[in-house]
ModelCIF file with pLDDT and N, C-alpha, C, O atoms, coordinates in Angstrom:
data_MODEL
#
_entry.id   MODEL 
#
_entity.id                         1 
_entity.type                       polymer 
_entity.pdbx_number_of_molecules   1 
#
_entity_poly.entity_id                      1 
_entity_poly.type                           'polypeptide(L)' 
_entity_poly.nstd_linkage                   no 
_entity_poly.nstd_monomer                   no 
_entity_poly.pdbx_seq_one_letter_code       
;(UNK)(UNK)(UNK)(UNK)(UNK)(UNK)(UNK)(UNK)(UNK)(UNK)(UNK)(UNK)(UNK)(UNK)(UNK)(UNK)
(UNK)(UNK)(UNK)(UNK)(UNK)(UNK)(UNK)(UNK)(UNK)(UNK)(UNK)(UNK)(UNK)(UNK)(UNK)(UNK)
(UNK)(UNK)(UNK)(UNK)(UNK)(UNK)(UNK)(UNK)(UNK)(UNK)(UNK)(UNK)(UNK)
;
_entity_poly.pdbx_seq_one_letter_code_can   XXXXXXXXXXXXXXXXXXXXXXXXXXXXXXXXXXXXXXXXXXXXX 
_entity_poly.pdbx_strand_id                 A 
#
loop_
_entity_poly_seq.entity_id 
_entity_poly_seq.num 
_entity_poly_seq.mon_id 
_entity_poly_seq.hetero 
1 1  UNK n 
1 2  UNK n 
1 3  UNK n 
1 4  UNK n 
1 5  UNK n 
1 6  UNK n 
1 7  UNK n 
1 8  UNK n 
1 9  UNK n 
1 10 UNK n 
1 11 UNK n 
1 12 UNK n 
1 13 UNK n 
1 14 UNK n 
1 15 UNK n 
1 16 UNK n 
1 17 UNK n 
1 18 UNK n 
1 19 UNK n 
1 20 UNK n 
1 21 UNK n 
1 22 UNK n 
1 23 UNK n 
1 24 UNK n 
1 25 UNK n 
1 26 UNK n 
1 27 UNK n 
1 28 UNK n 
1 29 UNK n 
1 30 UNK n 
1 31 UNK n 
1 32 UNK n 
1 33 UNK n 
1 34 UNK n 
1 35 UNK n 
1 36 UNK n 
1 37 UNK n 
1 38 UNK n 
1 39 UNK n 
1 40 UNK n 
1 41 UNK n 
1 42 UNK n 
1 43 UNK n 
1 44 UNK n 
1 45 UNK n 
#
_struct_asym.id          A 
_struct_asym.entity_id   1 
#
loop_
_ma_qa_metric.id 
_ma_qa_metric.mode 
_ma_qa_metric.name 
_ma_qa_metric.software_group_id 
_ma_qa_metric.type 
1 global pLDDT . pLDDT 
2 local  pLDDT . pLDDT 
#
_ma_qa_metric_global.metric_id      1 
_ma_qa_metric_global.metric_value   94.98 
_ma_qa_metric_global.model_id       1 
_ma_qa_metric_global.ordinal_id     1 
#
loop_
_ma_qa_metric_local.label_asym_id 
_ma_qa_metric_local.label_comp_id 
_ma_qa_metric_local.label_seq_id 
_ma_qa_metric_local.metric_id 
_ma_qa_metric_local.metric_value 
_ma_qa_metric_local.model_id 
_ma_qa_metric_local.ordinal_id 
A UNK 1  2 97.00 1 1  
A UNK 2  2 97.00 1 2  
A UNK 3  2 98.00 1 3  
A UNK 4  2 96.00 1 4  
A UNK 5  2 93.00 1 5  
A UNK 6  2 90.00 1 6  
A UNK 7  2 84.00 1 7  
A UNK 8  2 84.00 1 8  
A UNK 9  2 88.00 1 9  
A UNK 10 2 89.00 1 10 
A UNK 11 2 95.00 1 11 
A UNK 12 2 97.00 1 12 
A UNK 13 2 97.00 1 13 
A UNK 14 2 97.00 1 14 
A UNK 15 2 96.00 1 15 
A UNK 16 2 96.00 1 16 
A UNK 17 2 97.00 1 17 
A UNK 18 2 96.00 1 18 
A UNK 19 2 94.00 1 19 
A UNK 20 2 95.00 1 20 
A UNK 21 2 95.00 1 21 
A UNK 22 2 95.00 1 22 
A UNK 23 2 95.00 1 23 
A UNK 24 2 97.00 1 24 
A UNK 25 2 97.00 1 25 
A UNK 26 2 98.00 1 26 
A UNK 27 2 98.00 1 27 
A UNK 28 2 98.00 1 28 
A UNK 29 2 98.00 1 29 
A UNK 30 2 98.00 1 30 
A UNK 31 2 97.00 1 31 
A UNK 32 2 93.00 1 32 
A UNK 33 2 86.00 1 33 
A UNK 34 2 82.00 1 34 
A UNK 35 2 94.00 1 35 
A UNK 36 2 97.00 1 36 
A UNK 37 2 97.00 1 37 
A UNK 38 2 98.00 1 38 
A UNK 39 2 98.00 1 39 
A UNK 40 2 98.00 1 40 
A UNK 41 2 98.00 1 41 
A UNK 42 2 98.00 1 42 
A UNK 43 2 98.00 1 43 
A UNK 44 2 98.00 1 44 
A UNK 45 2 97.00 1 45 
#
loop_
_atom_site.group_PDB 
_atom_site.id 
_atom_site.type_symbol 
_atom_site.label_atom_id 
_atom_site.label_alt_id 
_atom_site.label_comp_id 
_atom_site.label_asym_id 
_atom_site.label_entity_id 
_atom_site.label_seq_id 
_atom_site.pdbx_PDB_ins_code 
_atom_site.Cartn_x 
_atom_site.Cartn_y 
_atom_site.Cartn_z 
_atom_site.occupancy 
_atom_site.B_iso_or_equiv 
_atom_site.pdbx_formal_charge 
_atom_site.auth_seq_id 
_atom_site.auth_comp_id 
_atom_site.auth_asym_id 
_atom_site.auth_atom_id 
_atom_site.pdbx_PDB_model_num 
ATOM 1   N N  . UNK A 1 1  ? -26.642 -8.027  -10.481 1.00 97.00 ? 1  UNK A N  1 
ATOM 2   C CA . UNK A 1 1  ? -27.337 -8.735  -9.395  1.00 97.00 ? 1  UNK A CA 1 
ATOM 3   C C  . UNK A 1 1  ? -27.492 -7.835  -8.177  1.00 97.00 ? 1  UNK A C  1 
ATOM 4   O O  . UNK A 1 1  ? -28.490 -8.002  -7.476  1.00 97.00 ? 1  UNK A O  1 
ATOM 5   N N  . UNK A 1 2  ? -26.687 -6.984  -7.886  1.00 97.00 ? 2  UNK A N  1 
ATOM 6   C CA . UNK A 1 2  ? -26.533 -6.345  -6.576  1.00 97.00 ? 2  UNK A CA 1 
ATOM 7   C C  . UNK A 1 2  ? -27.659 -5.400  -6.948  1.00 97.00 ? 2  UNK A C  1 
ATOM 8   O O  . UNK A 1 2  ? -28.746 -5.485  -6.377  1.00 97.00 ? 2  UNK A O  1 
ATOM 9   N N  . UNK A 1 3  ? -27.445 -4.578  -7.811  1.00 98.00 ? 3  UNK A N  1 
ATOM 10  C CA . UNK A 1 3  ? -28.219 -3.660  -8.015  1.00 98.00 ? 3  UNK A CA 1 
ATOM 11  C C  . UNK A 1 3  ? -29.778 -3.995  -8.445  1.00 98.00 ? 3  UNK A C  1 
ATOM 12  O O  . UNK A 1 3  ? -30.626 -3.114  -8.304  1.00 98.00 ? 3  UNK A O  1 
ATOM 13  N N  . UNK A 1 4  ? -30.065 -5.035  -8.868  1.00 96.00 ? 4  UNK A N  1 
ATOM 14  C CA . UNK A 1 4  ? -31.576 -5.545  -8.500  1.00 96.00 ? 4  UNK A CA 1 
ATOM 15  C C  . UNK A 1 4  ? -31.771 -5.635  -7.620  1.00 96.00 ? 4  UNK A C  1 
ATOM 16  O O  . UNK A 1 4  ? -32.974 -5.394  -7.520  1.00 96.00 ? 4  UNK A O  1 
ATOM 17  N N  . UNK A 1 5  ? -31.218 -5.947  -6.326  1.00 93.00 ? 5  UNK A N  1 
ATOM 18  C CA . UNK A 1 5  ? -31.540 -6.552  -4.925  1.00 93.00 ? 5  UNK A CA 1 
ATOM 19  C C  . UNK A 1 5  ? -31.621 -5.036  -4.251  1.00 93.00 ? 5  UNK A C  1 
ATOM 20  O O  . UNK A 1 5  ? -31.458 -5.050  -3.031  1.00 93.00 ? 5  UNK A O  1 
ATOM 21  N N  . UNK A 1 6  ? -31.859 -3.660  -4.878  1.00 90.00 ? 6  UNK A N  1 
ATOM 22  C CA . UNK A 1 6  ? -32.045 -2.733  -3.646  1.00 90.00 ? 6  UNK A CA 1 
ATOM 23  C C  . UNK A 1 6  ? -32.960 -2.888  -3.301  1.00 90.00 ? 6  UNK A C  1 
ATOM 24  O O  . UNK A 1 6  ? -33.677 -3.662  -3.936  1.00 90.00 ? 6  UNK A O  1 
ATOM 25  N N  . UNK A 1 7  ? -33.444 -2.282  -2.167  1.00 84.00 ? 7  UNK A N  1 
ATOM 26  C CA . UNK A 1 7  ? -32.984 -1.478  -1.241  1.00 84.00 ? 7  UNK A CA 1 
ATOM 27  C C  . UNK A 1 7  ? -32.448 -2.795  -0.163  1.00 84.00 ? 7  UNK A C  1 
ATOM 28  O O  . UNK A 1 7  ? -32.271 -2.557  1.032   1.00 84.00 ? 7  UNK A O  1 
ATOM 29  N N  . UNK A 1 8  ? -32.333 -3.494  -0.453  1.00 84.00 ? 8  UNK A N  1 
ATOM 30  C CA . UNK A 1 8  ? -32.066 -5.048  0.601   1.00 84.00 ? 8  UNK A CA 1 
ATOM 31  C C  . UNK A 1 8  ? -30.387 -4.978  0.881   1.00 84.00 ? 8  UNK A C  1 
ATOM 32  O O  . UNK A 1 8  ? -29.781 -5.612  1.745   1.00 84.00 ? 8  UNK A O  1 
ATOM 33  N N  . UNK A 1 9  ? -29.754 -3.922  -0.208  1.00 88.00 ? 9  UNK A N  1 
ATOM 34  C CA . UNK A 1 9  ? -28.205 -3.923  -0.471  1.00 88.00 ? 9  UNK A CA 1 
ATOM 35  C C  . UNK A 1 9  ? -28.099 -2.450  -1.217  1.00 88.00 ? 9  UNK A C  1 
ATOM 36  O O  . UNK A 1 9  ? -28.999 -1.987  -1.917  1.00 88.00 ? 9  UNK A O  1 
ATOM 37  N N  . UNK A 1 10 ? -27.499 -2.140  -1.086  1.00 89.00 ? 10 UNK A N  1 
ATOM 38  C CA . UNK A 1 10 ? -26.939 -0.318  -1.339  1.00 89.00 ? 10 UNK A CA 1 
ATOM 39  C C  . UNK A 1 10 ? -26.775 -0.403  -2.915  1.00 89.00 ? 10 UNK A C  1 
ATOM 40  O O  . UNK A 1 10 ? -26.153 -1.371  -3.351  1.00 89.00 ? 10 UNK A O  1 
ATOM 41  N N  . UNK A 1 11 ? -27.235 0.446   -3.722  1.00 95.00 ? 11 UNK A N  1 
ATOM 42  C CA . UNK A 1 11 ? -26.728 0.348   -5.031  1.00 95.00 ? 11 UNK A CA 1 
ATOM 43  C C  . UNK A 1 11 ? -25.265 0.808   -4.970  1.00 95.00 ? 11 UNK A C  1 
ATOM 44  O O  . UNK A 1 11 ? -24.703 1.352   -4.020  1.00 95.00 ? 11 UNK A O  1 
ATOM 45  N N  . UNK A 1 12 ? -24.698 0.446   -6.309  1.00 97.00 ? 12 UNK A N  1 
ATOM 46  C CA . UNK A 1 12 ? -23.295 0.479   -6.751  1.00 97.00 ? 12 UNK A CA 1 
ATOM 47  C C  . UNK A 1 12 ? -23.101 1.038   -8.105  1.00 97.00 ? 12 UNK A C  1 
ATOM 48  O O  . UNK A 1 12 ? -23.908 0.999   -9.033  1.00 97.00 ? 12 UNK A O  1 
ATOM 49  N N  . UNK A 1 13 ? -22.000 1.529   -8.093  1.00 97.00 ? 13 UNK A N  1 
ATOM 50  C CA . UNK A 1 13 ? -21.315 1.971   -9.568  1.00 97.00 ? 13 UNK A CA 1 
ATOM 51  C C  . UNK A 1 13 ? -20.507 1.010   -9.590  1.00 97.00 ? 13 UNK A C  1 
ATOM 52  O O  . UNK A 1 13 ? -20.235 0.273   -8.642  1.00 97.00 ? 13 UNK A O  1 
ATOM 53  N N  . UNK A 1 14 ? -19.884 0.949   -11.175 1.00 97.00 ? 14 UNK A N  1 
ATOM 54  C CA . UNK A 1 14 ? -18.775 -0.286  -11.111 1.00 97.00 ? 14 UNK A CA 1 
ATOM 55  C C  . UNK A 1 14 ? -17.500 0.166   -10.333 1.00 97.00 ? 14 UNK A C  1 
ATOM 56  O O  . UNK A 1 14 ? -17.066 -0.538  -9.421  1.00 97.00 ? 14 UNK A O  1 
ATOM 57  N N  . UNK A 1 15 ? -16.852 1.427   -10.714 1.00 96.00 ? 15 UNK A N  1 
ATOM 58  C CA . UNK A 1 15 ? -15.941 2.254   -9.695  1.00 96.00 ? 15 UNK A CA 1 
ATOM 59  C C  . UNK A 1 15 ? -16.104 1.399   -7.857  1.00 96.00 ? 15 UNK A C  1 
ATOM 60  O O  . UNK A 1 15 ? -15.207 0.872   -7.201  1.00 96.00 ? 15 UNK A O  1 
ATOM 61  N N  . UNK A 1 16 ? -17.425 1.551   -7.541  1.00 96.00 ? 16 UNK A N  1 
ATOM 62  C CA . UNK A 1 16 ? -17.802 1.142   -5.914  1.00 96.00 ? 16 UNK A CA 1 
ATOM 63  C C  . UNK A 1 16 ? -17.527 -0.211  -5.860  1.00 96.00 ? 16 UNK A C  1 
ATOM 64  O O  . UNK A 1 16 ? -16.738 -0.503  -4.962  1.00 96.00 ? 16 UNK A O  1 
ATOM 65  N N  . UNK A 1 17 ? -17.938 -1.155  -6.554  1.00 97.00 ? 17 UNK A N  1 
ATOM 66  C CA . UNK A 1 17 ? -17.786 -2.807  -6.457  1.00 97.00 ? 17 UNK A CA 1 
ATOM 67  C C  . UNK A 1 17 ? -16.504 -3.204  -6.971  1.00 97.00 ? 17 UNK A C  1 
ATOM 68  O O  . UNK A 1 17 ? -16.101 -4.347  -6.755  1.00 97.00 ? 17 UNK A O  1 
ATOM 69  N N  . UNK A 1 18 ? -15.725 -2.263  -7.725  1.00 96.00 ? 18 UNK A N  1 
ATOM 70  C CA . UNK A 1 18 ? -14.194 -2.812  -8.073  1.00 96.00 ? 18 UNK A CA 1 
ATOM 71  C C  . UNK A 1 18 ? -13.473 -1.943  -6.340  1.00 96.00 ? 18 UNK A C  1 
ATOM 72  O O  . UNK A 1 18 ? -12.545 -2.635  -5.921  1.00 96.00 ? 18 UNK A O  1 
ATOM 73  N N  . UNK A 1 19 ? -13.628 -1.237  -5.819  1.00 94.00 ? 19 UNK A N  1 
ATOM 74  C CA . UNK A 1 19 ? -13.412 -0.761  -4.371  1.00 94.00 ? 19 UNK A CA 1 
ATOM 75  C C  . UNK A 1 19 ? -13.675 -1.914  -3.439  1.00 94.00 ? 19 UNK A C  1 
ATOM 76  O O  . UNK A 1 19 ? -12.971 -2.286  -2.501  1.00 94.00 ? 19 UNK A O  1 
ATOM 77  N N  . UNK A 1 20 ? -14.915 -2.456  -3.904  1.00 95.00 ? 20 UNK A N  1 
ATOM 78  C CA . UNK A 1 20 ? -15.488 -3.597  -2.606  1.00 95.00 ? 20 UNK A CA 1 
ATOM 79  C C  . UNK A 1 20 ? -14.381 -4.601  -2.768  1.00 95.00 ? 20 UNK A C  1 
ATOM 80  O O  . UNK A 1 20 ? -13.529 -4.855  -1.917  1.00 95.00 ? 20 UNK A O  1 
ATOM 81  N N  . UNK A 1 21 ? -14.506 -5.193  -4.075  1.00 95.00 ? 21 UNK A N  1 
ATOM 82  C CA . UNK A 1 21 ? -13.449 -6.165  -4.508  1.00 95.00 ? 21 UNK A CA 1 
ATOM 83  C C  . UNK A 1 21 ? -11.970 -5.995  -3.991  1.00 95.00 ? 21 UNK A C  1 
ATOM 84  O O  . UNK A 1 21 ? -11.287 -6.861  -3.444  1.00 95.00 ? 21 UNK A O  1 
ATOM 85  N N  . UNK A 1 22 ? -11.667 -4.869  -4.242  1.00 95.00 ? 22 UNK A N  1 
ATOM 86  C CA . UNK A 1 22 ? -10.325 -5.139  -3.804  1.00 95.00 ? 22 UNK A CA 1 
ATOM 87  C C  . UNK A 1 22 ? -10.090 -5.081  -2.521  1.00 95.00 ? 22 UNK A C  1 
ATOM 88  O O  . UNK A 1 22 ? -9.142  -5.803  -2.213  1.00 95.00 ? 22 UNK A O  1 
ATOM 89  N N  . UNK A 1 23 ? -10.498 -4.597  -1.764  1.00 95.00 ? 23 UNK A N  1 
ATOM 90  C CA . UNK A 1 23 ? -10.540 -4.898  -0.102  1.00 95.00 ? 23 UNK A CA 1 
ATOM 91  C C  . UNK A 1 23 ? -11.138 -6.046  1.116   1.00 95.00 ? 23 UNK A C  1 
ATOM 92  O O  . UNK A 1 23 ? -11.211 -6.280  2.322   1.00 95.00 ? 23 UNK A O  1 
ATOM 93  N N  . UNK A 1 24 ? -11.470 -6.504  -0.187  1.00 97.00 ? 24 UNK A N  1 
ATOM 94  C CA . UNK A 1 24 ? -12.764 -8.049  0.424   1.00 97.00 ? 24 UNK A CA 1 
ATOM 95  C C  . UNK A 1 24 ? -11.561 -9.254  0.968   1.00 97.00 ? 24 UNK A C  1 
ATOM 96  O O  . UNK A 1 24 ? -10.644 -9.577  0.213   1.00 97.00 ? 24 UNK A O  1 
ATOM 97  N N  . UNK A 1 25 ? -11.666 -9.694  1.992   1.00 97.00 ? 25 UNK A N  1 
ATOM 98  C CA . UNK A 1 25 ? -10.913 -11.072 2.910   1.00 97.00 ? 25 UNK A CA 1 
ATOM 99  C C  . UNK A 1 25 ? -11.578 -12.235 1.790   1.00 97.00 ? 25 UNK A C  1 
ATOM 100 O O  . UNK A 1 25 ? -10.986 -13.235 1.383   1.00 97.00 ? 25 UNK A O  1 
ATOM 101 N N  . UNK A 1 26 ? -13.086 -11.764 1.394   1.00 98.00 ? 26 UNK A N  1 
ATOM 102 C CA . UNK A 1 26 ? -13.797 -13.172 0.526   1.00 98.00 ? 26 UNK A CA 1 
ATOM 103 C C  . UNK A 1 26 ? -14.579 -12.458 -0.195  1.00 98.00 ? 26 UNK A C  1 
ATOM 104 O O  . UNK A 1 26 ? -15.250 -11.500 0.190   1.00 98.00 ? 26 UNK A O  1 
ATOM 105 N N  . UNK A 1 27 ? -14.495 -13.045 -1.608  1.00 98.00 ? 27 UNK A N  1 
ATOM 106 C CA . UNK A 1 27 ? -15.765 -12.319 -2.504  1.00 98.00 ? 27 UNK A CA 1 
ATOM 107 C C  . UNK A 1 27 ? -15.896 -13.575 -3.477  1.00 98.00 ? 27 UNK A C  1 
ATOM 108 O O  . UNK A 1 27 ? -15.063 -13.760 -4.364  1.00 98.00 ? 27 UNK A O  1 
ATOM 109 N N  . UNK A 1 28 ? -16.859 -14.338 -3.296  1.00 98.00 ? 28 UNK A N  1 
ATOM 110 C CA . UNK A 1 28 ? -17.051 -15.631 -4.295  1.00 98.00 ? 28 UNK A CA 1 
ATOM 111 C C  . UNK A 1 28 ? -17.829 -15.724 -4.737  1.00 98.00 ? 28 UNK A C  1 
ATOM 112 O O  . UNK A 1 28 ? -18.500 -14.738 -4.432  1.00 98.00 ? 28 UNK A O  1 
ATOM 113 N N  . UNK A 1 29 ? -18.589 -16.587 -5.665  1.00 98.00 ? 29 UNK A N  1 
ATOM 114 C CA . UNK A 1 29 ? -19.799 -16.488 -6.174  1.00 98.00 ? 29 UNK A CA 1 
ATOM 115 C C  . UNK A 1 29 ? -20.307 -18.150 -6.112  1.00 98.00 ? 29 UNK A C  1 
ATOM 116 O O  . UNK A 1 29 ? -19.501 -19.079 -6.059  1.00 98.00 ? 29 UNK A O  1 
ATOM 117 N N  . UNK A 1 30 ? -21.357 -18.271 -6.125  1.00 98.00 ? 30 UNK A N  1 
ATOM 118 C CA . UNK A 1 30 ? -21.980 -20.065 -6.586  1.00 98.00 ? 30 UNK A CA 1 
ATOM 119 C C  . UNK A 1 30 ? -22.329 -19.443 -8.449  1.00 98.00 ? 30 UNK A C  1 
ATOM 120 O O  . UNK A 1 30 ? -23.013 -18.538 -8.925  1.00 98.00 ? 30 UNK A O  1 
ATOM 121 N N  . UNK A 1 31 ? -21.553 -20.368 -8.942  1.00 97.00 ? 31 UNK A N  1 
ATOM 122 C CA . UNK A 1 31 ? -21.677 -20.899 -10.157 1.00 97.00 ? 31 UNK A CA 1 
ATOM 123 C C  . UNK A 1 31 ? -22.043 -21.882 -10.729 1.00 97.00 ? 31 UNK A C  1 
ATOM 124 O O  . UNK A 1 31 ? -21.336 -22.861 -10.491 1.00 97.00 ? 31 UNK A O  1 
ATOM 125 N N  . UNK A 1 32 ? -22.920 -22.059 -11.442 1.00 93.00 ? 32 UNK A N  1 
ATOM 126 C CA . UNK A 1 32 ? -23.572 -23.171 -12.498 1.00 93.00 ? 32 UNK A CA 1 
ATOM 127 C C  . UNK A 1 32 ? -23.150 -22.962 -13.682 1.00 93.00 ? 32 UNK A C  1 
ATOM 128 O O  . UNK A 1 32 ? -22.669 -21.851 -13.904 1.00 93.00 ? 32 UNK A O  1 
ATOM 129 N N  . UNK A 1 33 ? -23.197 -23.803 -14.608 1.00 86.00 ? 33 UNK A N  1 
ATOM 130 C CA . UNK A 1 33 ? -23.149 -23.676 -16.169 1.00 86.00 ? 33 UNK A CA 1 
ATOM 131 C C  . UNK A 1 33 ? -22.416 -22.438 -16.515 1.00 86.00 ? 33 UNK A C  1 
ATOM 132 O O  . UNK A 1 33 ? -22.595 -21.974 -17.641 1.00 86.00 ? 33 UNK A O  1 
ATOM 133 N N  . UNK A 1 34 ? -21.805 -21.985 -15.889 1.00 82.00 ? 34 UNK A N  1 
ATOM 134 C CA . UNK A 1 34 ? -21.266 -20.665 -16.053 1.00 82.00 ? 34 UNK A CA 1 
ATOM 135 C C  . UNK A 1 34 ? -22.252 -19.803 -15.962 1.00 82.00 ? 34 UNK A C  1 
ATOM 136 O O  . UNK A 1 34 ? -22.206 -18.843 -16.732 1.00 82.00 ? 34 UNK A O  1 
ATOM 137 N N  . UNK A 1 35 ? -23.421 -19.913 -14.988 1.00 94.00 ? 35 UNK A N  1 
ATOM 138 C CA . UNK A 1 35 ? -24.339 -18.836 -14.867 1.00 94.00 ? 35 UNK A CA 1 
ATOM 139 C C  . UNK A 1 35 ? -23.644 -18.375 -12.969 1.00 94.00 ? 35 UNK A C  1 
ATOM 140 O O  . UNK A 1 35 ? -23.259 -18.999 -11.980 1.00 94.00 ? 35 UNK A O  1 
ATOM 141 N N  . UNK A 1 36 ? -23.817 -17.091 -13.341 1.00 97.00 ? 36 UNK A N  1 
ATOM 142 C CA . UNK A 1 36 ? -23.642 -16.684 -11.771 1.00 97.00 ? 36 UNK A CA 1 
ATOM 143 C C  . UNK A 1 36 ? -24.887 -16.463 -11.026 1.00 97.00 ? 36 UNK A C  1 
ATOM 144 O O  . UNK A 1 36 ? -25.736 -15.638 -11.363 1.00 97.00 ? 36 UNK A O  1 
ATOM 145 N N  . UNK A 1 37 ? -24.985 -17.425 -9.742  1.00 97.00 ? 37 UNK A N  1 
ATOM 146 C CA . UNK A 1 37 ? -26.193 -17.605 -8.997  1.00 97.00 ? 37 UNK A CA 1 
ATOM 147 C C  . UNK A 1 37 ? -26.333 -16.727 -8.021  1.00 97.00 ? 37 UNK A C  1 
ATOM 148 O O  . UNK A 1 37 ? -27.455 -16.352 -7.681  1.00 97.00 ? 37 UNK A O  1 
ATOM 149 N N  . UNK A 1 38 ? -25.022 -16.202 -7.337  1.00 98.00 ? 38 UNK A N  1 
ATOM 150 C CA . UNK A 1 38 ? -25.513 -15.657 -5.998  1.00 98.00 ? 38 UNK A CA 1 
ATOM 151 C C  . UNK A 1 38 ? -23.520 -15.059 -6.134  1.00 98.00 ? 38 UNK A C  1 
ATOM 152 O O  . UNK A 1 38 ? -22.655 -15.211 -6.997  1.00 98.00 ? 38 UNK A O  1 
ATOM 153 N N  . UNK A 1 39 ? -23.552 -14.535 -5.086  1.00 98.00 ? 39 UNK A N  1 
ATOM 154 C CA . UNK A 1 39 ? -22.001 -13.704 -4.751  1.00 98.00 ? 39 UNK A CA 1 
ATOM 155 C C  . UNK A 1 39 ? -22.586 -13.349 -2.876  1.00 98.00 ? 39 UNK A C  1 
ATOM 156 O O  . UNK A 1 39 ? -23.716 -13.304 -2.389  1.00 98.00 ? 39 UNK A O  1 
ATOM 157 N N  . UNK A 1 40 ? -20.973 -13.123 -2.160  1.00 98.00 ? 40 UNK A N  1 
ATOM 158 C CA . UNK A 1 40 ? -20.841 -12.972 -0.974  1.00 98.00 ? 40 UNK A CA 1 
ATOM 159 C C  . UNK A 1 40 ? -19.718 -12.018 -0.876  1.00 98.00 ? 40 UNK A C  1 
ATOM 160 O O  . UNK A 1 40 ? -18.702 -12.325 -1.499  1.00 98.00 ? 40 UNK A O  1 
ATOM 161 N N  . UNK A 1 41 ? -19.719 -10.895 -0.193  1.00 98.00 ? 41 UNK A N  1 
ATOM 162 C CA . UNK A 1 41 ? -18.618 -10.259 -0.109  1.00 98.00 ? 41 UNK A CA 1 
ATOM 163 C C  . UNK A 1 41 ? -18.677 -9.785  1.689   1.00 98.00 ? 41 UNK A C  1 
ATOM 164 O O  . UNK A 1 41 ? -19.626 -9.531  2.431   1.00 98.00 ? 41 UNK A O  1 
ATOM 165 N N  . UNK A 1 42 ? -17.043 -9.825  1.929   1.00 98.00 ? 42 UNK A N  1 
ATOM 166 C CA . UNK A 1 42 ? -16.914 -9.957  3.348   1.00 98.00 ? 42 UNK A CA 1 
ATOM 167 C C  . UNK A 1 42 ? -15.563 -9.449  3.537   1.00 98.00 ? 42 UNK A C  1 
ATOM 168 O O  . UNK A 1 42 ? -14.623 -9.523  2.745   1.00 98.00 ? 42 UNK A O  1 
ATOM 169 N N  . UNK A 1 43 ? -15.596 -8.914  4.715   1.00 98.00 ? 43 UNK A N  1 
ATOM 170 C CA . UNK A 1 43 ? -14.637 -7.652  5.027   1.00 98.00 ? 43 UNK A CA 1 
ATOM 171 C C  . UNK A 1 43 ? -13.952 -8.593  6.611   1.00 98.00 ? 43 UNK A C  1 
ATOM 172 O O  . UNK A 1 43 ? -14.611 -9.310  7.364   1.00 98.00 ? 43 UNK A O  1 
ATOM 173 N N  . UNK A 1 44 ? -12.299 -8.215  6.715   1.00 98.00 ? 44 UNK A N  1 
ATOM 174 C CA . UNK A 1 44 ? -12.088 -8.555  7.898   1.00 98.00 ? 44 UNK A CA 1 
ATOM 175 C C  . UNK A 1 44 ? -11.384 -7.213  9.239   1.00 98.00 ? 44 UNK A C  1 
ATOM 176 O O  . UNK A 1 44 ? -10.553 -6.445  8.755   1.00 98.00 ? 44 UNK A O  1 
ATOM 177 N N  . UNK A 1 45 ? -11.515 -7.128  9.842   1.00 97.00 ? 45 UNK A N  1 
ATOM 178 C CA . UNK A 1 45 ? -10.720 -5.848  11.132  1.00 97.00 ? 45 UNK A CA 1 
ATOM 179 C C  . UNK A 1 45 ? -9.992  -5.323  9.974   1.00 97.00 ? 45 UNK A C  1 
ATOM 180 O O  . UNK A 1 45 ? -9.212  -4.380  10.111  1.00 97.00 ? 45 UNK A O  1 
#
């Protein structure tokens, strides 16, 4: 998903988004049917 959305959002390697992940205050997603709709990732100080 991220990486369709360039240039709107920085491309990623999986290495970079398991980095984002582990430093994220929030990283959630909206889920349906077990489809993933959307994700938010957010950083605090």
């Amino acid at each position: 998903l991220n990486n369709a959305a360039v240039p709107h959002v920085n491309l990623l390697s999986l290495a970079d988004l398991t980095r984002i992940a582990e430093g994220t205050a929030y990283f959630r997603a909206a889920v349906t049917d077990r489809t993933l709709l959307g994700f938010l990732a957010a950083f605090l100080p």
